[in-house]
N, C-alpha and C. Protein backbone atom coordinates (compact mmCIF):
# COMPACT_ATOMS: atom_id res chain seq x y z
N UNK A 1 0.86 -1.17 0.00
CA UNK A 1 0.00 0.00 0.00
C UNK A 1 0.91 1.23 0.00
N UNK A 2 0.84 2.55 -0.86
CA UNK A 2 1.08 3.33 -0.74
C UNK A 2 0.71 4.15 0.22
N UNK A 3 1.77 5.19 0.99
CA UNK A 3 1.68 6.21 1.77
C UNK A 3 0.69 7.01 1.45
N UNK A 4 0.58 7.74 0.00
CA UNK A 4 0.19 8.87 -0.84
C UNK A 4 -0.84 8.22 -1.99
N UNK A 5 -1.77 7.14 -1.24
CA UNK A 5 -2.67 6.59 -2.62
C UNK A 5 -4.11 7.47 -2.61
N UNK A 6 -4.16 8.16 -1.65
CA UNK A 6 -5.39 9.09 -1.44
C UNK A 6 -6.06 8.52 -0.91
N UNK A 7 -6.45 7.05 -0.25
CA UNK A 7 -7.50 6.57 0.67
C UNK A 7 -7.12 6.79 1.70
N UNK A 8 -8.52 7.34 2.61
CA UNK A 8 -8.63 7.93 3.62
C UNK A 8 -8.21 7.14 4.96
N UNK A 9 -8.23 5.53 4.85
CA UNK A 9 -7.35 5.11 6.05
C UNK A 9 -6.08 5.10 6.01
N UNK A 10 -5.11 5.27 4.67
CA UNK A 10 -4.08 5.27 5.29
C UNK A 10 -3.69 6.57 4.82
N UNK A 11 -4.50 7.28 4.36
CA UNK A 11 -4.16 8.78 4.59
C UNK A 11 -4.47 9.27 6.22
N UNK A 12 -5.08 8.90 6.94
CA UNK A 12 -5.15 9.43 8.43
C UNK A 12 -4.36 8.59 8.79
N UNK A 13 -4.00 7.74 8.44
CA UNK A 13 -2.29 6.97 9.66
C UNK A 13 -1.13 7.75 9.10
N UNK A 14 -1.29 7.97 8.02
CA UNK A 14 0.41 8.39 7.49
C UNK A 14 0.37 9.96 8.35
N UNK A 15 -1.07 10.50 8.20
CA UNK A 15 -0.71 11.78 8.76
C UNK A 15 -0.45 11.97 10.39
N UNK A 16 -1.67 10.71 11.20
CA UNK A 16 -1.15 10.89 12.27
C UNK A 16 0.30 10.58 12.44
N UNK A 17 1.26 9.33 12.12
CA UNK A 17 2.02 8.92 11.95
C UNK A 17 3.68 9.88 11.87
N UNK A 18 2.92 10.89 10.95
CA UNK A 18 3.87 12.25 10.48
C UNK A 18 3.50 13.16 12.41
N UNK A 19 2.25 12.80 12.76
CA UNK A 19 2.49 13.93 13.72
C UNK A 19 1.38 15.20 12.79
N UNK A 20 1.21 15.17 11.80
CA UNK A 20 0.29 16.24 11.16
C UNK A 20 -0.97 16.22 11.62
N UNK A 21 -1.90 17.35 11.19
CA UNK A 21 -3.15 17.02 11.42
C UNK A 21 -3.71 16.49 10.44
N UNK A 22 -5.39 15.87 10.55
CA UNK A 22 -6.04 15.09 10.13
C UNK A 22 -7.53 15.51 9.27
N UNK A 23 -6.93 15.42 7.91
CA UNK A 23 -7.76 16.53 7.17
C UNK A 23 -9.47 15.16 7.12
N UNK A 24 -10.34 15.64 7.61
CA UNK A 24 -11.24 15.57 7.09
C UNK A 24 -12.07 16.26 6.66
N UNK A 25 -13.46 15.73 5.55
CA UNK A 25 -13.92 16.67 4.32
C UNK A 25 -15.27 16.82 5.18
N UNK A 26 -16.05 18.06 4.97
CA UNK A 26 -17.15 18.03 5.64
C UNK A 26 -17.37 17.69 7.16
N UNK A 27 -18.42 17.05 8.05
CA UNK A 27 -18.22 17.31 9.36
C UNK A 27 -17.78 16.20 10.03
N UNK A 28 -17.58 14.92 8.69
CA UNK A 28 -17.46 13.66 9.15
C UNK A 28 -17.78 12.51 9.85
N UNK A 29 -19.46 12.81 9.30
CA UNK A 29 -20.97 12.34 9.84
C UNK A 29 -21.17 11.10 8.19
N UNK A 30 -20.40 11.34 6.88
CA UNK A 30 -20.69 10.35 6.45
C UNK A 30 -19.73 8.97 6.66
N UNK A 31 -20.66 7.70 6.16
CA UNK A 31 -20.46 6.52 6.95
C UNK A 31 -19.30 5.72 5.76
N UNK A 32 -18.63 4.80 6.24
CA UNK A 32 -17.80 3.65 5.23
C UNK A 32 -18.06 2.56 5.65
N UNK A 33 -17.52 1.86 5.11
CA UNK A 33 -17.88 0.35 5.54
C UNK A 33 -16.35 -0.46 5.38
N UNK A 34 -15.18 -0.75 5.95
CA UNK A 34 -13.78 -0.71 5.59
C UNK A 34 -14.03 -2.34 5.82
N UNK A 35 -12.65 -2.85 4.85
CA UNK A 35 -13.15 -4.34 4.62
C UNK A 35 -11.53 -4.88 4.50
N UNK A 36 -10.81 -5.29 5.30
CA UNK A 36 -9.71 -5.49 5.25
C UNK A 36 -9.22 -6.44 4.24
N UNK A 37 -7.76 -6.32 3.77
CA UNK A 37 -7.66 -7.36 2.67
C UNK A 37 -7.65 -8.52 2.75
N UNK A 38 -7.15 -9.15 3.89
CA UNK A 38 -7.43 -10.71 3.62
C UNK A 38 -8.73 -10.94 3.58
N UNK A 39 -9.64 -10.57 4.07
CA UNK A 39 -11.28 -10.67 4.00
C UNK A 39 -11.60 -10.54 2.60
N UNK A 40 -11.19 -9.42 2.04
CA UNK A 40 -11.45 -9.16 0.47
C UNK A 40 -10.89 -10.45 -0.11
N UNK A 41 -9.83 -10.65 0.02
CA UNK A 41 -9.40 -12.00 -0.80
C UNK A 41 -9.56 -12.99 -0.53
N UNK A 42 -10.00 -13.11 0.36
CA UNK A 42 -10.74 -14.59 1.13
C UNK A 42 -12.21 -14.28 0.25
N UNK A 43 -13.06 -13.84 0.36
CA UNK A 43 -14.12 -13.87 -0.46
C UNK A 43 -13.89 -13.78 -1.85
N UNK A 44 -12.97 -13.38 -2.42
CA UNK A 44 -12.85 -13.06 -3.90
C UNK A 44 -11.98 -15.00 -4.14
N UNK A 45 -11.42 -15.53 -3.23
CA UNK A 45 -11.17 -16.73 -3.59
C UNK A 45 -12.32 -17.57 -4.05
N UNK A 46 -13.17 -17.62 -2.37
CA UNK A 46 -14.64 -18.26 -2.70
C UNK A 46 -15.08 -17.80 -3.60
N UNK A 47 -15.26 -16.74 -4.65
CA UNK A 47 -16.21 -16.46 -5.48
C UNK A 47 -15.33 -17.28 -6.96
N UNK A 48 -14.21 -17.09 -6.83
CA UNK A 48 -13.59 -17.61 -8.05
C UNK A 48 -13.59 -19.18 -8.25
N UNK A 49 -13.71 -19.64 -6.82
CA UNK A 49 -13.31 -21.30 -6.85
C UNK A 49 -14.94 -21.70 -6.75
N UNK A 50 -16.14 -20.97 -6.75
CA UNK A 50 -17.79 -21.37 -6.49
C UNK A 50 -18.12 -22.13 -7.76
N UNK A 51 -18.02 -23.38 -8.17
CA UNK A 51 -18.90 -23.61 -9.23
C UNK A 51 -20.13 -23.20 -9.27
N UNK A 52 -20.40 -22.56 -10.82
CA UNK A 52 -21.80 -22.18 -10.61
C UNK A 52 -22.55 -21.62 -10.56
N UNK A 53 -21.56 -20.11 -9.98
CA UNK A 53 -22.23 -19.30 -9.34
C UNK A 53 -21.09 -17.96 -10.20
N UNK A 54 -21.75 -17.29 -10.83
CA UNK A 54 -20.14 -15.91 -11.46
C UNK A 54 -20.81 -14.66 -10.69
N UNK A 55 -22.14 -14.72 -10.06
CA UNK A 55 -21.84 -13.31 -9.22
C UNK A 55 -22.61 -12.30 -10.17
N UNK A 56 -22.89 -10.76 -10.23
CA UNK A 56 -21.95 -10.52 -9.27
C UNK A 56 -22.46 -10.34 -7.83
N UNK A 57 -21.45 -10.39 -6.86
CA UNK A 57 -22.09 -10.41 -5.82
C UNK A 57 -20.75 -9.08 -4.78
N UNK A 58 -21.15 -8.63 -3.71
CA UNK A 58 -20.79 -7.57 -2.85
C UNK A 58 -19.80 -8.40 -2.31
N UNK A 59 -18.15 -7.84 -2.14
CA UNK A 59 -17.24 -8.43 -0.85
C UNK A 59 -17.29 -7.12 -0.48
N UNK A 60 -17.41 -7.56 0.68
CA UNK A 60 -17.09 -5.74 1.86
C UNK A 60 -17.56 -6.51 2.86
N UNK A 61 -17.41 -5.44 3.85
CA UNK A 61 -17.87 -5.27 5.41
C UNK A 61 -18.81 -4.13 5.62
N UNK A 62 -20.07 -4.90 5.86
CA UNK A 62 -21.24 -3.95 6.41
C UNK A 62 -21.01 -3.26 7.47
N UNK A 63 -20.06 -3.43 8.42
CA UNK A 63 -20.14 -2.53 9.57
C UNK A 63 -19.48 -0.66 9.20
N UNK A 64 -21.03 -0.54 9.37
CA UNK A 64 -20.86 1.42 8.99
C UNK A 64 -19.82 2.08 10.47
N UNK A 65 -19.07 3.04 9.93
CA UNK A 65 -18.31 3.69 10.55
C UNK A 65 -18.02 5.50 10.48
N UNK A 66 -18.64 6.48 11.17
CA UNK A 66 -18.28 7.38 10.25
C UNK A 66 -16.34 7.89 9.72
N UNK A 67 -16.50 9.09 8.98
CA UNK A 67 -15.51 9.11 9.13
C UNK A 67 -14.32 10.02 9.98
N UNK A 68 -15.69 10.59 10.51
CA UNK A 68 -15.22 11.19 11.99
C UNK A 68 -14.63 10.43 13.30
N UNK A 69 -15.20 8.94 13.40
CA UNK A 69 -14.86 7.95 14.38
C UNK A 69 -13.54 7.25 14.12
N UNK A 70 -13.56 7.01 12.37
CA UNK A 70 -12.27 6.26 11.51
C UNK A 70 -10.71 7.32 12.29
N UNK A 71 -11.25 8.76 12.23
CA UNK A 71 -10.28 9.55 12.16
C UNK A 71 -9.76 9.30 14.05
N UNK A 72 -10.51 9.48 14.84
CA UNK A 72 -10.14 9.66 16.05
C UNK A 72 -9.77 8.24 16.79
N UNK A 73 -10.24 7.07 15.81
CA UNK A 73 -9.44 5.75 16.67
C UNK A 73 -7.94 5.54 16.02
N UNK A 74 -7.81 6.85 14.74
CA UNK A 74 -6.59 6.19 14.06
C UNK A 74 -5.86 6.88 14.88
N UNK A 75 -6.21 8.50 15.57
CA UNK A 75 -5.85 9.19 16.82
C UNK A 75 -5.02 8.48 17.71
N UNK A 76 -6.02 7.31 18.42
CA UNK A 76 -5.85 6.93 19.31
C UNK A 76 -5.28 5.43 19.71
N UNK A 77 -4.87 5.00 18.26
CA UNK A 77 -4.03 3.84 17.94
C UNK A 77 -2.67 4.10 18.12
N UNK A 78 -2.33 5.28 17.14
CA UNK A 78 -1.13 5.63 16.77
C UNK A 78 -0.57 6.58 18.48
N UNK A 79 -1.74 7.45 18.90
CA UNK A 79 -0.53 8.11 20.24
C UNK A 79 -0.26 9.15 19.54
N UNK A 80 -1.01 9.77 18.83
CA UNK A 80 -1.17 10.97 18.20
C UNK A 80 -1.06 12.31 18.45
N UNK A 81 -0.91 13.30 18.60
CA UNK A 81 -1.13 14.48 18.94
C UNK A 81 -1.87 15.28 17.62
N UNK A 82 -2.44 14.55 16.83
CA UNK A 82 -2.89 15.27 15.45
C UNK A 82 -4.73 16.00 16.12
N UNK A 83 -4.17 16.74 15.12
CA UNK A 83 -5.78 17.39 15.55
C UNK A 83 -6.84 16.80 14.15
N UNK A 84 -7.89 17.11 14.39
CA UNK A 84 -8.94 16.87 13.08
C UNK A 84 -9.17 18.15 12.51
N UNK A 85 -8.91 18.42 11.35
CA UNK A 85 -8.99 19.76 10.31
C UNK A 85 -9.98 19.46 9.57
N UNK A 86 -11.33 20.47 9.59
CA UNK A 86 -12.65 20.38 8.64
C UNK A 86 -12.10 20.97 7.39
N UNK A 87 -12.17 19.82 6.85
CA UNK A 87 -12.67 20.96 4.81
C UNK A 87 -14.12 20.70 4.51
N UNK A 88 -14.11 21.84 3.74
CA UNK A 88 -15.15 21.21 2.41
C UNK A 88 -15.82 19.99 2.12
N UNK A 89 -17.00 19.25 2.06
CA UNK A 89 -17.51 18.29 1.92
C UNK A 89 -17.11 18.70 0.11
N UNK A 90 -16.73 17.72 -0.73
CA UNK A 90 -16.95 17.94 -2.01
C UNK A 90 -18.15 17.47 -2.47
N UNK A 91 -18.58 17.67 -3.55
CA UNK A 91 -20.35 17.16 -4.20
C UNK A 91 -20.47 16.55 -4.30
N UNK A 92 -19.30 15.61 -4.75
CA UNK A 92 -19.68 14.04 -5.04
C UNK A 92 -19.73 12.88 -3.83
N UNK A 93 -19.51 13.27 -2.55
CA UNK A 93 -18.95 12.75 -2.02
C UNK A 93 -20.38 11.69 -1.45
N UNK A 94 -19.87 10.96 -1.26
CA UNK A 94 -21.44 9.66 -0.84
C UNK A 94 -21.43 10.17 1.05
N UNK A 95 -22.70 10.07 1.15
CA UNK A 95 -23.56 10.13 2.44
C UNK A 95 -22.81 8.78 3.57
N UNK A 96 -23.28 8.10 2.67
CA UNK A 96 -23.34 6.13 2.92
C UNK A 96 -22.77 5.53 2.37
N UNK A 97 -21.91 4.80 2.62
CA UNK A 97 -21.52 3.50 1.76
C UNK A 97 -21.39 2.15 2.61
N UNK A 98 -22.30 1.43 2.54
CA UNK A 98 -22.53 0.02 3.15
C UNK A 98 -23.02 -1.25 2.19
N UNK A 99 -22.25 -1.97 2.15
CA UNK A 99 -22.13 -3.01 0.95
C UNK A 99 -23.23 -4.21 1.46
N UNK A 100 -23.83 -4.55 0.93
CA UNK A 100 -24.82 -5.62 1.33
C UNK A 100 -24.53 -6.53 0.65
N UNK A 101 -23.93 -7.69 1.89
CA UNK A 101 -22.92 -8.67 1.60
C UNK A 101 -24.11 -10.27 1.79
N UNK A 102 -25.62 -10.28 1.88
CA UNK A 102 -26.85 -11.32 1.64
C UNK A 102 -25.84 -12.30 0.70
N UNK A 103 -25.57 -11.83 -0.30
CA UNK A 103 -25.66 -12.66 -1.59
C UNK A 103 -23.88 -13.28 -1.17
N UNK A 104 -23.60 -12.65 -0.32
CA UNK A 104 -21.94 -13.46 -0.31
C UNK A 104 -22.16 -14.30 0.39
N UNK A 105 -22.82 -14.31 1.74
CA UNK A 105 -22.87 -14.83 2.70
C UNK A 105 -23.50 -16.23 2.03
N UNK A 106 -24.99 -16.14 1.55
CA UNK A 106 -25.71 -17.38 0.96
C UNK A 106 -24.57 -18.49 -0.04
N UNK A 107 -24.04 -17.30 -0.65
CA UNK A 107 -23.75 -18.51 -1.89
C UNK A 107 -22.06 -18.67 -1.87
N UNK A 108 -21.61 -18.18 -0.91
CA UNK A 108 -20.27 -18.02 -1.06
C UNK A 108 -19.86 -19.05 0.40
N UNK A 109 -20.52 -18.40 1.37
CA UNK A 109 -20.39 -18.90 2.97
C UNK A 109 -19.69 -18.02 3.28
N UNK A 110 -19.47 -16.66 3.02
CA UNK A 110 -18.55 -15.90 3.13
C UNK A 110 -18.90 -14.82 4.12
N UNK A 111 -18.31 -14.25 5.40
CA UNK A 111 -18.45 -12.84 5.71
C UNK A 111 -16.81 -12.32 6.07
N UNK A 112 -17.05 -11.34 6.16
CA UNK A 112 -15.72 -10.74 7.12
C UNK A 112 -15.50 -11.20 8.30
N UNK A 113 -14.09 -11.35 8.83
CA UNK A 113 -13.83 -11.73 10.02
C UNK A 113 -13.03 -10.67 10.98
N UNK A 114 -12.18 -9.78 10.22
CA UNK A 114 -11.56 -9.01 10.73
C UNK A 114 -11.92 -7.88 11.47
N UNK A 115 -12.40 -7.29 12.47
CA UNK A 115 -12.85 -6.22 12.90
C UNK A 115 -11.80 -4.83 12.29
N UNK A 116 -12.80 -3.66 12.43
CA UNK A 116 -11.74 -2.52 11.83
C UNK A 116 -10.86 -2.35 12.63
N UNK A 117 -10.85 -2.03 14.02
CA UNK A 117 -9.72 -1.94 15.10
C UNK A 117 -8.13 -2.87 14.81
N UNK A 118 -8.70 -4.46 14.22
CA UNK A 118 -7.82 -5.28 14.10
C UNK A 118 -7.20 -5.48 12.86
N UNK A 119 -7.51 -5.06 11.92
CA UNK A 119 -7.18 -4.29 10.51
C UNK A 119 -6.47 -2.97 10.62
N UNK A 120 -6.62 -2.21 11.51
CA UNK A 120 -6.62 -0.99 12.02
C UNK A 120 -4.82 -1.07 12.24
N UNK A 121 -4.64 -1.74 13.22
CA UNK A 121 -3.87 -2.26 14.29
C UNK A 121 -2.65 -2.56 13.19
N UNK A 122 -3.01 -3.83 11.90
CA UNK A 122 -2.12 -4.25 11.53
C UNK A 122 -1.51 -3.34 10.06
N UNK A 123 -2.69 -2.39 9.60
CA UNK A 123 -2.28 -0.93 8.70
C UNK A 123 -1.09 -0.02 9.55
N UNK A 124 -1.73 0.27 10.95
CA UNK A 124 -0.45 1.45 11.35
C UNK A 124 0.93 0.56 11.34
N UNK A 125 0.80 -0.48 11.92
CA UNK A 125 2.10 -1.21 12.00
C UNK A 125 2.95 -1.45 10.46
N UNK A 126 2.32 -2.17 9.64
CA UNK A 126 2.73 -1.35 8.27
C UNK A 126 3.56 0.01 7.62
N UNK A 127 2.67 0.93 7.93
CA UNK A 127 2.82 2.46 7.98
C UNK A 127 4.19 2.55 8.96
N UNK A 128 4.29 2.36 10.04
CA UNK A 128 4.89 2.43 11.21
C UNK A 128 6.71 2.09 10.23
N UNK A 129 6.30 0.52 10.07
CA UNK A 129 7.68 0.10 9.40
C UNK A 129 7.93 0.15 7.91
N UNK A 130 7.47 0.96 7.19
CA UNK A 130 7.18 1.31 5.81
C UNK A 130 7.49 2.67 5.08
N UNK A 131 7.09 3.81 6.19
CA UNK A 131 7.21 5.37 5.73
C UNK A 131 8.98 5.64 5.71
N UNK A 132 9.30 7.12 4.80
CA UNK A 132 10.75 7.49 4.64
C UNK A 132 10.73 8.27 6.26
């Protein structure tokens, strides 16, 4: 994973990480749904190895999070001193995003296992031994 790929979880670790503050857009009342990678590829296995079945069907993690909460546990993982900086909500930006994972679960046997904290946990450590 890149430092500088523009997604917002490991854009709030690299920044807490730096010690910077923590730009979020708008008031950070809209929700994500973060789906760690082995989970992603653990379901994208089952879907490839399913006779039978080509999909398409949702891999994610339903558990909504805003991104006001994302920002202050990455706070409080890392030992932060970063503050949270409001911008601009941009127009496009989605309210909600929660993946309705019915159709994985039925035909795949598939859900997430990883909690975000524990995904969380193993991104900063990454970041931690990864940044210049």
């Amino acid at each position: 994973m890149h430092p500088n790929d523009g997604r917002v979880v490991s854009n709030f670790i690299v920044q807490a990480l730096k010690g910077n503050d923590i730009t979020v857009y708008g008031d950070g009342s809209q929700t994500r749904s973060f789906c760690y990678v082995d989970d992603n590829i653990e379901g994208m296995m089952r879907l490839m190895n399913k006779d039978g079945f080509l999909g398409p069907v949702n891999i994610g993690n339903p558990g909504e999070f805003t991104i006001k909460e994302l920002a202050e546990k990455v706070i409080a993982m890392t030992e932060s001193k970063s503050k949270l900086i409001f911008n601009p909500l941009p127009s496009d930006d989605p309210k909600q995003r929660k993946p309705d994972i019915t159709l994985a679960s039925k035909e795949l046997g598939w859900k997430p296992t990883i909690a975000l904290e524990d995904g969380l946990k193993k991104t900063i450590e990454y970041f931690k031994n990864n940044l210049d």
